[in-house]
Protein backbone atom coordinates (compact mmCIF):
# COMPACT_ATOMS: atom_id res chain seq x y z
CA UNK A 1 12.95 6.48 -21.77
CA UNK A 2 13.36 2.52 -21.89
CA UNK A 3 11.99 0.46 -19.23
CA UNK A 4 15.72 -0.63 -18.26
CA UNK A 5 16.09 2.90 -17.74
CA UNK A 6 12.94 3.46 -15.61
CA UNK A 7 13.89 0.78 -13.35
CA UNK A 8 17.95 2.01 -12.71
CA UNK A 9 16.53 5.84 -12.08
CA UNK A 10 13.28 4.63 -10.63
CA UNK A 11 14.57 2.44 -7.85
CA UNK A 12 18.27 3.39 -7.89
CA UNK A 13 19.92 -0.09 -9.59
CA UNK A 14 22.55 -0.69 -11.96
CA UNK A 15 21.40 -2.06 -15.48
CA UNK A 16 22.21 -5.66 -15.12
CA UNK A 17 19.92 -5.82 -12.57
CA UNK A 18 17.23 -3.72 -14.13
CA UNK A 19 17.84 -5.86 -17.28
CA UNK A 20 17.23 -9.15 -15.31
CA UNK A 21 14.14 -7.67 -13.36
CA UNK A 22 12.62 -6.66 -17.24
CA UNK A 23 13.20 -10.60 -17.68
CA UNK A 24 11.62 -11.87 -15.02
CA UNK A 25 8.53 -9.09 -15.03
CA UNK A 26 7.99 -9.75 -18.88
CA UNK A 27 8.63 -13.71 -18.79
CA UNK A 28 7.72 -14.65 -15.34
CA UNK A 29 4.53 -13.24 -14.25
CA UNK A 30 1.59 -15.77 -14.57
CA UNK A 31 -2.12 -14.38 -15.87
CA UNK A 32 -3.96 -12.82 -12.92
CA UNK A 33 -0.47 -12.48 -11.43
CA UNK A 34 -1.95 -8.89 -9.33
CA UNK A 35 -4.57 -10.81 -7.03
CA UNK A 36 -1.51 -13.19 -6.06
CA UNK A 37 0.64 -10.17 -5.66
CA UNK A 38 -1.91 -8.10 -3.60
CA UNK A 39 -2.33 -11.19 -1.13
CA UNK A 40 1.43 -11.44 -1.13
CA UNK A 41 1.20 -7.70 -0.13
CA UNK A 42 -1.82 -7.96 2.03
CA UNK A 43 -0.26 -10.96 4.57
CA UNK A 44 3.07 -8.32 4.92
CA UNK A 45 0.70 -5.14 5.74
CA UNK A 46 0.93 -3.34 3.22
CA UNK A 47 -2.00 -1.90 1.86
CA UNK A 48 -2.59 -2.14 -2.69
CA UNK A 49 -4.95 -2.22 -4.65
CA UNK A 50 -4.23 -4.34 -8.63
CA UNK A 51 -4.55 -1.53 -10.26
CA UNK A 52 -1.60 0.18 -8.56
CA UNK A 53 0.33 -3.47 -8.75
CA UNK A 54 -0.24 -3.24 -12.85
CA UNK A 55 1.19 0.48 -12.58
CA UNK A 56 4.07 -0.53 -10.72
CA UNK A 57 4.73 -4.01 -13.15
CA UNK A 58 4.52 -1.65 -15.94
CA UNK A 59 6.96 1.13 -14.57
CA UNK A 60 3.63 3.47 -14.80
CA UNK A 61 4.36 4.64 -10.99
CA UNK A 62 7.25 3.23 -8.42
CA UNK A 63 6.15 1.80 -5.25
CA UNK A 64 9.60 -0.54 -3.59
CA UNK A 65 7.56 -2.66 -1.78
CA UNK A 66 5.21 -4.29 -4.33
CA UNK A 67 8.12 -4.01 -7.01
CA UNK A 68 10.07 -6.28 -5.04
CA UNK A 69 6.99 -8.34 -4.10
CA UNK A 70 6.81 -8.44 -8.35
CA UNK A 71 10.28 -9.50 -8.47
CA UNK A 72 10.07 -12.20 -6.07
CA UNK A 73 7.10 -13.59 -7.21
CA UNK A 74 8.47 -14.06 -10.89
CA UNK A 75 11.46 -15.14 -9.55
CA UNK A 76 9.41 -18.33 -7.61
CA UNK A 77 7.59 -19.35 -10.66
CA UNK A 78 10.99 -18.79 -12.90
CA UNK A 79 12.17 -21.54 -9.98
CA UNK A 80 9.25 -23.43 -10.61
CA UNK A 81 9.20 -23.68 -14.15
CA UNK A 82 12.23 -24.78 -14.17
CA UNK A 83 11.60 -27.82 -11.83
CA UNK A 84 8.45 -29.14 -13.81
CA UNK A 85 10.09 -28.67 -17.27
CA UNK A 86 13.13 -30.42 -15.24
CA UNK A 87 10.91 -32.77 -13.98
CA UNK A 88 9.17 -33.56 -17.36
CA UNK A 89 12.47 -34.44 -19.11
CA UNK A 90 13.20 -36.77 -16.38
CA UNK A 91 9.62 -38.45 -17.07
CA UNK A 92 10.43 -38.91 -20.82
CA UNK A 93 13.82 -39.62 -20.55
């Protein structure tokens, strides 16, 4: 089974959305993204551990919560790359 697949059975979405959460997972997630996640996860209550964050990122178990915790948190530093590499070609322009 693909990952695209995991994610429309796993949490229930349609594939254009599964496709564009596989982006943003695969493309989006900085190194030692799991301890950000887990404080992320910690300040809303809900209890993790990294190991189980890495499970979920890797469609290894399904936990809704700290997927869309995963999600969110790519999508901020998708944002954010954007605005520095934005922000760079304004420098050297």
């Amino acid at each position: 089974m693909t990952n695209i697949n995991k994610i429309v059975s796993g949490y229930n979405m349609h594939s254009h959305k599964a496709t564009k959460c596989m982006e943003l997972l695969n493309n989006h997630l900085p190194h030692g993204y799991s301890k950000k996640v887990k404080a992320i996860a910690d300040a809303r209550n809900i209890k993790t551990s990294p190991q189980i964050i890495r499970n979920v990122k890797s469609l290894v178990s399904f936990d809704l919560q700290i997927f869309t915790i995963l999600i969110e948190f790519a999508a901020l530093n998708e944002e954010n790359k954007k605005k520095s590499q934005s922000k760079l070609d304004e420098i050297l322009n």
